[in-house]
PDB file of N, CA and C in Angstrom:
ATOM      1  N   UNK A   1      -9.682 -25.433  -8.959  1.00  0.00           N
ATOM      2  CA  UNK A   1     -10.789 -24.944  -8.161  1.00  0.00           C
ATOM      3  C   UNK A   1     -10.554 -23.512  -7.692  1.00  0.00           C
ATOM      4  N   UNK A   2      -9.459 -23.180  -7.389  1.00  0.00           N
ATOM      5  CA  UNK A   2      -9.078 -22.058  -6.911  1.00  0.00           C
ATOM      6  C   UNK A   2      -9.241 -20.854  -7.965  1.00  0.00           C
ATOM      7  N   UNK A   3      -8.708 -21.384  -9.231  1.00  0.00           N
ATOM      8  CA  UNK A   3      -9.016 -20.215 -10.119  1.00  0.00           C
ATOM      9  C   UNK A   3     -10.601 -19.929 -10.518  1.00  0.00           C
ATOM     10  N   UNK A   4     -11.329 -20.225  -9.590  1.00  0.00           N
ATOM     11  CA  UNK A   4     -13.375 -20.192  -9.885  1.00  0.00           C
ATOM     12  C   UNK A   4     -13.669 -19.316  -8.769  1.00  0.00           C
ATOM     13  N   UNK A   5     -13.059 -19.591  -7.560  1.00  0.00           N
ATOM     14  CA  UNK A   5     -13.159 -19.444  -6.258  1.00  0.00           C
ATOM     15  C   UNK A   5     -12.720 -17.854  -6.236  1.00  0.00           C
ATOM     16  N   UNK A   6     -11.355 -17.674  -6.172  1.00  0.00           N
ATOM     17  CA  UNK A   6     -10.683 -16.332  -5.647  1.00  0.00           C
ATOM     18  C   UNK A   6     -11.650 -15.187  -6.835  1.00  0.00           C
ATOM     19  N   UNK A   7     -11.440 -15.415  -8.044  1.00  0.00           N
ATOM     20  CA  UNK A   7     -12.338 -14.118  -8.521  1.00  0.00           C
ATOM     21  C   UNK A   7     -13.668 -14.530  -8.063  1.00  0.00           C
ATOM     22  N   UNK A   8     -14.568 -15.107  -7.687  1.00  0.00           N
ATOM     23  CA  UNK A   8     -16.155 -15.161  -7.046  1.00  0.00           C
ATOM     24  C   UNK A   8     -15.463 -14.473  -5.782  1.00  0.00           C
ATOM     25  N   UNK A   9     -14.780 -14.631  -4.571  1.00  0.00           N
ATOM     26  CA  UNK A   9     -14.476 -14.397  -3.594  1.00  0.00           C
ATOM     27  C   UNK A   9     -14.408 -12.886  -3.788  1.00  0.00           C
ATOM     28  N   UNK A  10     -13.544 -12.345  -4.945  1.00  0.00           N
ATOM     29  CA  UNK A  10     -13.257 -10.927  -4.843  1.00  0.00           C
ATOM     30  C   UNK A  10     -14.057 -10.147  -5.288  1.00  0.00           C
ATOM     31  N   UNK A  11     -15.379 -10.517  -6.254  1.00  0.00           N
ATOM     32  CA  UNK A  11     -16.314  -9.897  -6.604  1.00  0.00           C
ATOM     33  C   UNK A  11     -16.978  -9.356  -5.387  1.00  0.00           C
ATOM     34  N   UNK A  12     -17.961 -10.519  -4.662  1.00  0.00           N
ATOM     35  CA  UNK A  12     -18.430 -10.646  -3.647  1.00  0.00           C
ATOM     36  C   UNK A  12     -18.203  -9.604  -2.721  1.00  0.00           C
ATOM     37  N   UNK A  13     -17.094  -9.186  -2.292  1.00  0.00           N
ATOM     38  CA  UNK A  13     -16.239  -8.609  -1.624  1.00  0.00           C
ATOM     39  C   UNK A  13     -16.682  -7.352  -2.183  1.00  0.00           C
ATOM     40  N   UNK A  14     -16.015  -6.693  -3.278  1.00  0.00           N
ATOM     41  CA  UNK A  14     -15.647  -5.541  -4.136  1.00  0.00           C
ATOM     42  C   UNK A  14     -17.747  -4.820  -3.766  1.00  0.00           C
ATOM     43  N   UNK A  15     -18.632  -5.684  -3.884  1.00  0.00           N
ATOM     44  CA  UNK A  15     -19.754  -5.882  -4.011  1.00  0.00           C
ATOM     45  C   UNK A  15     -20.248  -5.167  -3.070  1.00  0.00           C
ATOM     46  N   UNK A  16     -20.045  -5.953  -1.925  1.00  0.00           N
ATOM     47  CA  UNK A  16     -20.465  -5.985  -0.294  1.00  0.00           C
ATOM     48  C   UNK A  16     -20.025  -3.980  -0.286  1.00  0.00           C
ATOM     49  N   UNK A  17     -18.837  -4.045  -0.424  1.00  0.00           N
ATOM     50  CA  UNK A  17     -17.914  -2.462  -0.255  1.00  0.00           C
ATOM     51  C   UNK A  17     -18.553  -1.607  -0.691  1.00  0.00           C
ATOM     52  N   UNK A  18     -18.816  -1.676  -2.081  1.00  0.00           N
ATOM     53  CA  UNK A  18     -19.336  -0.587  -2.743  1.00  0.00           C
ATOM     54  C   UNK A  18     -20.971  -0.393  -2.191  1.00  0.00           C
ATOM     55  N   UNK A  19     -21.879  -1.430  -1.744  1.00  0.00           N
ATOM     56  CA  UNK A  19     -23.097  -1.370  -1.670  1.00  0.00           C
ATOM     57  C   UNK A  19     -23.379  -0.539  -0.168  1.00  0.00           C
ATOM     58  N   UNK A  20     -22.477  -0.682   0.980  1.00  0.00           N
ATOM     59  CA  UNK A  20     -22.046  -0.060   1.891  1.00  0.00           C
ATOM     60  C   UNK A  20     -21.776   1.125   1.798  1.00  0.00           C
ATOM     61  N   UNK A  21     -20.694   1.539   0.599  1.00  0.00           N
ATOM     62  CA  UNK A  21     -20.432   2.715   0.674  1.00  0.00           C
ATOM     63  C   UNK A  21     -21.080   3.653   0.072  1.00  0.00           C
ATOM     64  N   UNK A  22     -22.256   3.537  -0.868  1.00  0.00           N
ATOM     65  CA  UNK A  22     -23.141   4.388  -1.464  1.00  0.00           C
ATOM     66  C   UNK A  22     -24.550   3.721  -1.161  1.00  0.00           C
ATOM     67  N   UNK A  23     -24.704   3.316   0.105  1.00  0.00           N
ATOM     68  CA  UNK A  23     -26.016   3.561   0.663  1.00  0.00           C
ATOM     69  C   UNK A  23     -26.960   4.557   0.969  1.00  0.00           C
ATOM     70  N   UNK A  24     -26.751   5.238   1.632  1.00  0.00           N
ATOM     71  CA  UNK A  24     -27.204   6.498   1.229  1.00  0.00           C
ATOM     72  C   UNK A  24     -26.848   7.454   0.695  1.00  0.00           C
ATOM     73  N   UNK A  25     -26.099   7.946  -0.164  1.00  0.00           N
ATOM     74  CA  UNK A  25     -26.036   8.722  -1.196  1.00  0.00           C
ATOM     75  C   UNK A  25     -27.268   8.874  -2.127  1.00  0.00           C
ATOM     76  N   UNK A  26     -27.284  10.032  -2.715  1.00  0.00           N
ATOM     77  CA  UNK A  26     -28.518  10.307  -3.853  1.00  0.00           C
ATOM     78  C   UNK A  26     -27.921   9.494  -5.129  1.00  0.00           C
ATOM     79  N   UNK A  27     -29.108   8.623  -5.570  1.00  0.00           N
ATOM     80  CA  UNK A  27     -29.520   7.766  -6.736  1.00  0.00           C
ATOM     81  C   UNK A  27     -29.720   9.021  -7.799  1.00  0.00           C
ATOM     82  N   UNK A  28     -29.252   8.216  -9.010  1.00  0.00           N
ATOM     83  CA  UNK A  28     -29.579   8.965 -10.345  1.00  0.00           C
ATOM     84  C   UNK A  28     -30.625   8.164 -11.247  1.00  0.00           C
ATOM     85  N   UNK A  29     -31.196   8.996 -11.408  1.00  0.00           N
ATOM     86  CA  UNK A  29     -32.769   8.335 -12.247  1.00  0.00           C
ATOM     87  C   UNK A  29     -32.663   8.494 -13.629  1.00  0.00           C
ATOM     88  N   UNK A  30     -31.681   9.501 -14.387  1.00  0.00           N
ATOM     89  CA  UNK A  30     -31.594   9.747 -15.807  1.00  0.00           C
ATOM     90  C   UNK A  30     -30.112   9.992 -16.029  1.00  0.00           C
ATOM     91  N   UNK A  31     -30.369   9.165 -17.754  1.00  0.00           N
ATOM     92  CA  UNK A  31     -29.077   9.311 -18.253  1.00  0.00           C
ATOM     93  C   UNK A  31     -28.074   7.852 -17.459  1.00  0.00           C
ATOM     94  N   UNK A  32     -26.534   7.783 -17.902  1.00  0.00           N
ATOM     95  CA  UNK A  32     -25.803   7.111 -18.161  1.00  0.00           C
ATOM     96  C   UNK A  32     -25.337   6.792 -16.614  1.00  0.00           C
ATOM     97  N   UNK A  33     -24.973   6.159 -15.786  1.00  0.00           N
ATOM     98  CA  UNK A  33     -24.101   6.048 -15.316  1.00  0.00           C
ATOM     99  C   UNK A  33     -23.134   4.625 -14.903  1.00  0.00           C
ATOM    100  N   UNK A  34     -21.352   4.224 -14.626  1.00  0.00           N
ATOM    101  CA  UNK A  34     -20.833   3.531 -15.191  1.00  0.00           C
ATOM    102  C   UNK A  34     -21.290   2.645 -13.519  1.00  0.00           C
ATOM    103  N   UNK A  35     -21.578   3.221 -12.776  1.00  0.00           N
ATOM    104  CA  UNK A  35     -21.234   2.868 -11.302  1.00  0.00           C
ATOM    105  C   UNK A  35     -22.805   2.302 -10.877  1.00  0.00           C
ATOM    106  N   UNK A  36     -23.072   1.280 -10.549  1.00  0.00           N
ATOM    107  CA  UNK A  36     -24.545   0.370 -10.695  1.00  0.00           C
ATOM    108  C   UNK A  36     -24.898   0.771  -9.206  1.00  0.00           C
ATOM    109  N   UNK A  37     -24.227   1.083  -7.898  1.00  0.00           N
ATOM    110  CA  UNK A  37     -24.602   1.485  -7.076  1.00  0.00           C
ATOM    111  C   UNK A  37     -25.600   2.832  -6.840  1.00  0.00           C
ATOM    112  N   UNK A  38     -25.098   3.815  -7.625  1.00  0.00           N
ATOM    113  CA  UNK A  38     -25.527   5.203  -7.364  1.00  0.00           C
ATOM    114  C   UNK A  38     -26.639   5.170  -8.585  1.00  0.00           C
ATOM    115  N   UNK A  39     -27.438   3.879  -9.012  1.00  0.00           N
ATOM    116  CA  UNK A  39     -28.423   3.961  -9.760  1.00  0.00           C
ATOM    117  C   UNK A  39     -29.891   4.058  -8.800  1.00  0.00           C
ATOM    118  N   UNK A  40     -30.992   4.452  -9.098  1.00  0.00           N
ATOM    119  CA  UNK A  40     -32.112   4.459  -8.178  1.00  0.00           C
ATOM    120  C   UNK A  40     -32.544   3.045  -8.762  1.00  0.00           C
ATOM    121  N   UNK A  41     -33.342   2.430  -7.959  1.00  0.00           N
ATOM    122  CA  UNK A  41     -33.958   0.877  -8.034  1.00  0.00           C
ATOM    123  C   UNK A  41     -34.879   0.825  -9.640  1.00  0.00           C
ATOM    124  N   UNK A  42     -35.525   1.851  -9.942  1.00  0.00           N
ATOM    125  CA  UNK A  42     -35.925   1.969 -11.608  1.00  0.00           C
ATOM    126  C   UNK A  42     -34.580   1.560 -12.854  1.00  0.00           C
ATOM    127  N   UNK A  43     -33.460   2.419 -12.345  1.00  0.00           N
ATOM    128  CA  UNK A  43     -32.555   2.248 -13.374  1.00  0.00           C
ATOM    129  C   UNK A  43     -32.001   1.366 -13.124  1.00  0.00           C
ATOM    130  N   UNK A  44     -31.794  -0.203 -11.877  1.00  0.00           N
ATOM    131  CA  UNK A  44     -30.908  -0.976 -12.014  1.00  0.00           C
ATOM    132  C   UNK A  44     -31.618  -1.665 -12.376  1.00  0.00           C
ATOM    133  N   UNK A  45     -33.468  -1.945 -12.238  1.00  0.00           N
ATOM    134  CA  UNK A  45     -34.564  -3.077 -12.819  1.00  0.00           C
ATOM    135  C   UNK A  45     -33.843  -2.914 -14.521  1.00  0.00           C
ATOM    136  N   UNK A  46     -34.027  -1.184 -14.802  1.00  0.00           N
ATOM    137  CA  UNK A  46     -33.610  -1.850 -16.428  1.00  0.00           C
ATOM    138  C   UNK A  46     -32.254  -2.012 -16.822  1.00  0.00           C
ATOM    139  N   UNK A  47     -31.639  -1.610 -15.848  1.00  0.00           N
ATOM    140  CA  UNK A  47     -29.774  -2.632 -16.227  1.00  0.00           C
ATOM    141  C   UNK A  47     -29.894  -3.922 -16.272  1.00  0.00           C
ATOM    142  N   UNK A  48     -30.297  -4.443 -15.044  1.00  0.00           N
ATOM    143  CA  UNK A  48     -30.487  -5.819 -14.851  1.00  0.00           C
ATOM    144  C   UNK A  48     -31.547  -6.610 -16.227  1.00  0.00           C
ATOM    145  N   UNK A  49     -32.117  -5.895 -16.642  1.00  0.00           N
ATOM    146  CA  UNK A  49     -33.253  -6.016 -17.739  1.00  0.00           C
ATOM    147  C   UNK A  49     -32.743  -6.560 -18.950  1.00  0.00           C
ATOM    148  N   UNK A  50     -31.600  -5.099 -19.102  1.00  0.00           N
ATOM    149  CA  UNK A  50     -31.137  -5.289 -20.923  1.00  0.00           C
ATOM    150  C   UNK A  50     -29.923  -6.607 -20.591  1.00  0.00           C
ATOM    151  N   UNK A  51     -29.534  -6.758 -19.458  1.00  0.00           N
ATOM    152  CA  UNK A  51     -28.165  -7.643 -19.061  1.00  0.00           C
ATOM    153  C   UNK A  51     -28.906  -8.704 -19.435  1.00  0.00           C
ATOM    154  N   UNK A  52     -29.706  -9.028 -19.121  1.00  0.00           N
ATOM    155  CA  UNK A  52     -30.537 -10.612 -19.189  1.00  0.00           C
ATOM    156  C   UNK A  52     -30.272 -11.535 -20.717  1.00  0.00           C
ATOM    157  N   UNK A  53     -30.507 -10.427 -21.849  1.00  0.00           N
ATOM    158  CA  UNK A  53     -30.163 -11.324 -23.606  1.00  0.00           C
ATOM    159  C   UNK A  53     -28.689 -11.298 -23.295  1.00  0.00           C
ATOM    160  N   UNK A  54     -27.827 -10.366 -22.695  1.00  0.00           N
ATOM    161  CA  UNK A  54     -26.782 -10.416 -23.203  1.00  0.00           C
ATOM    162  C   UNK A  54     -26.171 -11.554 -22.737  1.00  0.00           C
ATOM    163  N   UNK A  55     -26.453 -11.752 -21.286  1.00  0.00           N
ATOM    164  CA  UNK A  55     -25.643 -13.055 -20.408  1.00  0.00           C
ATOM    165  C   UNK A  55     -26.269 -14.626 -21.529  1.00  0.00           C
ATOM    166  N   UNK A  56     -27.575 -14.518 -21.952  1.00  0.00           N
ATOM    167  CA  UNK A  56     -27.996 -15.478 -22.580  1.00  0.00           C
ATOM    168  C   UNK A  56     -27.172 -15.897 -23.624  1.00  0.00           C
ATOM    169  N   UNK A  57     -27.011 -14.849 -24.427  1.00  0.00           N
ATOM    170  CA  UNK A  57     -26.330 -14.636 -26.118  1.00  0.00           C
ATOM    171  C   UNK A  57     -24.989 -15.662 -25.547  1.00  0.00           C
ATOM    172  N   UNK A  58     -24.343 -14.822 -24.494  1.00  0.00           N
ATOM    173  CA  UNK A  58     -23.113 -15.124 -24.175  1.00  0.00           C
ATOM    174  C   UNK A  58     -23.258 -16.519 -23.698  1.00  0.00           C
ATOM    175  N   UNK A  59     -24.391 -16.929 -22.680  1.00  0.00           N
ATOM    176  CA  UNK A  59     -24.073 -18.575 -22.434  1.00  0.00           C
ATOM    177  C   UNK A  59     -23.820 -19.392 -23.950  1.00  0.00           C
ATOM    178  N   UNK A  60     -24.837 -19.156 -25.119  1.00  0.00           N
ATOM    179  CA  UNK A  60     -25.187 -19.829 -25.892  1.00  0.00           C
ATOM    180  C   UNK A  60     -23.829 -19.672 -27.015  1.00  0.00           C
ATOM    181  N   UNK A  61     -23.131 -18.776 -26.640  1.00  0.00           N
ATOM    182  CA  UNK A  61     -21.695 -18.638 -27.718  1.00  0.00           C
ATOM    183  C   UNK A  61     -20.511 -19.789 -26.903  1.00  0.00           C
ATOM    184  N   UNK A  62     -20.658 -19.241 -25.589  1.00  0.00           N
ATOM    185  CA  UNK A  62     -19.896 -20.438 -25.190  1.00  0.00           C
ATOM    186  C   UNK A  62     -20.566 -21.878 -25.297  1.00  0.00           C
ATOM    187  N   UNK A  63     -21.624 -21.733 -24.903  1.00  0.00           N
ATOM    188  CA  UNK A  63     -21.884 -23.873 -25.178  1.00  0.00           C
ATOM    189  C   UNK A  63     -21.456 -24.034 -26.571  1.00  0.00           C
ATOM    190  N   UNK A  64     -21.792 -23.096 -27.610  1.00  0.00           N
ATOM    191  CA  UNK A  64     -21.420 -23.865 -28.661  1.00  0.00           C
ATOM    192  C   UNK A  64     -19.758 -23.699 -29.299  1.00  0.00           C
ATOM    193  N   UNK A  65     -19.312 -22.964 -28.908  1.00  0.00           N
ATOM    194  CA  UNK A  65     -17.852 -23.052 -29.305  1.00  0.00           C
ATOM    195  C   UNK A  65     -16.926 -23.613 -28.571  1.00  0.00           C
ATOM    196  N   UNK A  66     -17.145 -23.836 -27.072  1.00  0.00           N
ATOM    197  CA  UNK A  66     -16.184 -25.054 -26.293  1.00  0.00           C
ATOM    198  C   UNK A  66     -16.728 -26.418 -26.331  1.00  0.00           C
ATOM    199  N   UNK A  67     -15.770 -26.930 -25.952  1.00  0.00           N
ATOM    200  CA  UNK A  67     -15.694 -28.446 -26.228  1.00  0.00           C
ATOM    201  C   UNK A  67     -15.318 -28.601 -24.758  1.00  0.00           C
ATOM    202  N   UNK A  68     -16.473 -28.331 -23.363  1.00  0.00           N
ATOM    203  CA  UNK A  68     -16.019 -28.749 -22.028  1.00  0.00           C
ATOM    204  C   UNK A  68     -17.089 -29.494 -21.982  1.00  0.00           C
ATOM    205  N   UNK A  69     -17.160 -30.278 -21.138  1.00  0.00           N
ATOM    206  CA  UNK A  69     -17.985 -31.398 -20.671  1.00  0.00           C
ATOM    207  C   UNK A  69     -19.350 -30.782 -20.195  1.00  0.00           C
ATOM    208  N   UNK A  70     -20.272 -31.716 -20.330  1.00  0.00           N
ATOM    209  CA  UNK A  70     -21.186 -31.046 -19.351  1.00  0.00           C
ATOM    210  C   UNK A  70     -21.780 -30.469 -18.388  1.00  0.00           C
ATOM    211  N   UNK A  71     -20.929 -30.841 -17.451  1.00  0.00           N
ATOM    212  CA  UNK A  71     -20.838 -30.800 -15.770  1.00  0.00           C
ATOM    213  C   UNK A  71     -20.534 -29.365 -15.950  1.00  0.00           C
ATOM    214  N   UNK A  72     -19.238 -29.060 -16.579  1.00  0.00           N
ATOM    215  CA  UNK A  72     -18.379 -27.902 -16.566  1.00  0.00           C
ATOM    216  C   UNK A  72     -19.848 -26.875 -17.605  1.00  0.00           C
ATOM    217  N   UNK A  73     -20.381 -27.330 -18.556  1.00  0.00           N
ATOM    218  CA  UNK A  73     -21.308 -26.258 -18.759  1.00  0.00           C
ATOM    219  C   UNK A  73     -22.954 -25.666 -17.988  1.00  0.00           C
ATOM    220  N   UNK A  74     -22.767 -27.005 -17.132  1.00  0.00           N
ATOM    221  CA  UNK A  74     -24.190 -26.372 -16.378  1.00  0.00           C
ATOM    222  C   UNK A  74     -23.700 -25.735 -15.252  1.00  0.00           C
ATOM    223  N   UNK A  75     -22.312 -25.621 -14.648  1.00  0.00           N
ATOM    224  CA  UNK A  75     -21.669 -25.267 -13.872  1.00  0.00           C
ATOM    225  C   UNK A  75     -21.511 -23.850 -14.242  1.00  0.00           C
ATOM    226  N   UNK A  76     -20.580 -23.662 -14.890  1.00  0.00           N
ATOM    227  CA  UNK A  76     -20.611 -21.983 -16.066  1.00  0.00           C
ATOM    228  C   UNK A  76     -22.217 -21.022 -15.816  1.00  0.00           C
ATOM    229  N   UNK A  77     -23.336 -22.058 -16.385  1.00  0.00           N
ATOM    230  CA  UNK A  77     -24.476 -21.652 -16.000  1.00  0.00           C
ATOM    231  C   UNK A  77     -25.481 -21.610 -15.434  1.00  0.00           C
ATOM    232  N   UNK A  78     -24.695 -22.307 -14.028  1.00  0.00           N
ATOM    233  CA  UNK A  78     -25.649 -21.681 -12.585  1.00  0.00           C
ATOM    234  C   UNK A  78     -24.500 -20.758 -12.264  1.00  0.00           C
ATOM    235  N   UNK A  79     -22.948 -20.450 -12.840  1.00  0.00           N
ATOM    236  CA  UNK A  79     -22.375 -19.100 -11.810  1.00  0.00           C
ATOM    237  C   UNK A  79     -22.920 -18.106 -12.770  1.00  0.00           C
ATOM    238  N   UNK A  80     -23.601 -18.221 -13.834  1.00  0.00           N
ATOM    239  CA  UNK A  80     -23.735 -17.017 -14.351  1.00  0.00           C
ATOM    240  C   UNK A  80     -24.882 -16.379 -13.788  1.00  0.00           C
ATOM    241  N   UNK A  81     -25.880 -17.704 -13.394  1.00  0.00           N
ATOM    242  CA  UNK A  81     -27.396 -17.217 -13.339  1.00  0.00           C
ATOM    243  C   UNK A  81     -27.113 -16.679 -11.513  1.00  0.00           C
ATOM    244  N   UNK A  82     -26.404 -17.143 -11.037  1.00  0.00           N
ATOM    245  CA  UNK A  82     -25.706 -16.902  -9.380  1.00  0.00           C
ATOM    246  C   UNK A  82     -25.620 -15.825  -9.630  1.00  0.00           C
ATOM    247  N   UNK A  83     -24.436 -14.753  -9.802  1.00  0.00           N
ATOM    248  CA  UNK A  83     -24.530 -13.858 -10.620  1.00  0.00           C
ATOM    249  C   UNK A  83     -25.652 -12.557 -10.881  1.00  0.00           C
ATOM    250  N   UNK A  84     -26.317 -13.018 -11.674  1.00  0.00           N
ATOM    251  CA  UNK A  84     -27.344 -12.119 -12.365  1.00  0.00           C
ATOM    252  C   UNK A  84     -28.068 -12.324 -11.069  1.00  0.00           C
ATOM    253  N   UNK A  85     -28.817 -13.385 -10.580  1.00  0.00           N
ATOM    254  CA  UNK A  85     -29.583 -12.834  -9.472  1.00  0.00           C
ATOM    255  C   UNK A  85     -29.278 -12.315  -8.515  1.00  0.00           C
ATOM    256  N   UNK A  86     -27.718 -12.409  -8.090  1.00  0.00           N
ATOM    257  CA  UNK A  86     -27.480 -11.528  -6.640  1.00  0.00           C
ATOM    258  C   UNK A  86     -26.811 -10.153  -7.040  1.00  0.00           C
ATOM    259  N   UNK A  87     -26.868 -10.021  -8.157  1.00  0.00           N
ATOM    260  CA  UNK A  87     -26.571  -8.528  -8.377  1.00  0.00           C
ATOM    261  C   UNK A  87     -28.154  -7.910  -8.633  1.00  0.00           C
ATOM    262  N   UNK A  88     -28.806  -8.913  -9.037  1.00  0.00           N
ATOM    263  CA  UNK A  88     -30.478  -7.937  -8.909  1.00  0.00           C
ATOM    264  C   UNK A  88     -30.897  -7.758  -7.288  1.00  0.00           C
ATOM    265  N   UNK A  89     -30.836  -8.492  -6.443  1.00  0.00           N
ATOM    266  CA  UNK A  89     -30.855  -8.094  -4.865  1.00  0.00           C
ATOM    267  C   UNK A  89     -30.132  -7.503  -4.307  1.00  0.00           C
ATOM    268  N   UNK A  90     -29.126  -7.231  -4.598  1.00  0.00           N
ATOM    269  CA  UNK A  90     -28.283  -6.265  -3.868  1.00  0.00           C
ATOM    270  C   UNK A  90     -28.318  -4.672  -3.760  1.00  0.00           C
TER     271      UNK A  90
END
């Protein structure tokens, strides 16, 4: 349990920090950047956008190449969908 827990715990965390610390700072509207905070609310709708097939692709590679139980795969994919939605509100 612990190994699910402490990395969710430290994301969360890492999360909270960074969203604090580039609150007001100026947003970038064009072009690349690696840091999802200092994006303006246009460029994280389409981060969060193109992320959406990829997390999918990725659930659907893992259901079909592990052999974990079920529990353990709808589990996998509510932390993923956990995840994707609280990084779109934040």
């Amino acid at each position: 349990m612990t190994v699910f827990v402490i990395p969710i715990v430290a994301a969360l965390l890492v999360t909270i920090i960074l969203s604090v610390m580039f609150r007001g700072s100026d947003k970038v509207d064009k072009g690349f950047k690696l840091n999802y905070f200092k994006l303006s609310y246009r460029r994280k709708l389409i981060k969060t956008l193109i992320s959406l097939p990829v997390i999918t692709l990725a659930l659907i590679v893992i259901y079909s190449y592990t052999e974990w139980s079920m529990a353990a795969n709808v589990l996998l994919g509510l932390l993923f969908l956990t995840i994707y939605f609280g990084s779109t509100y934040l």
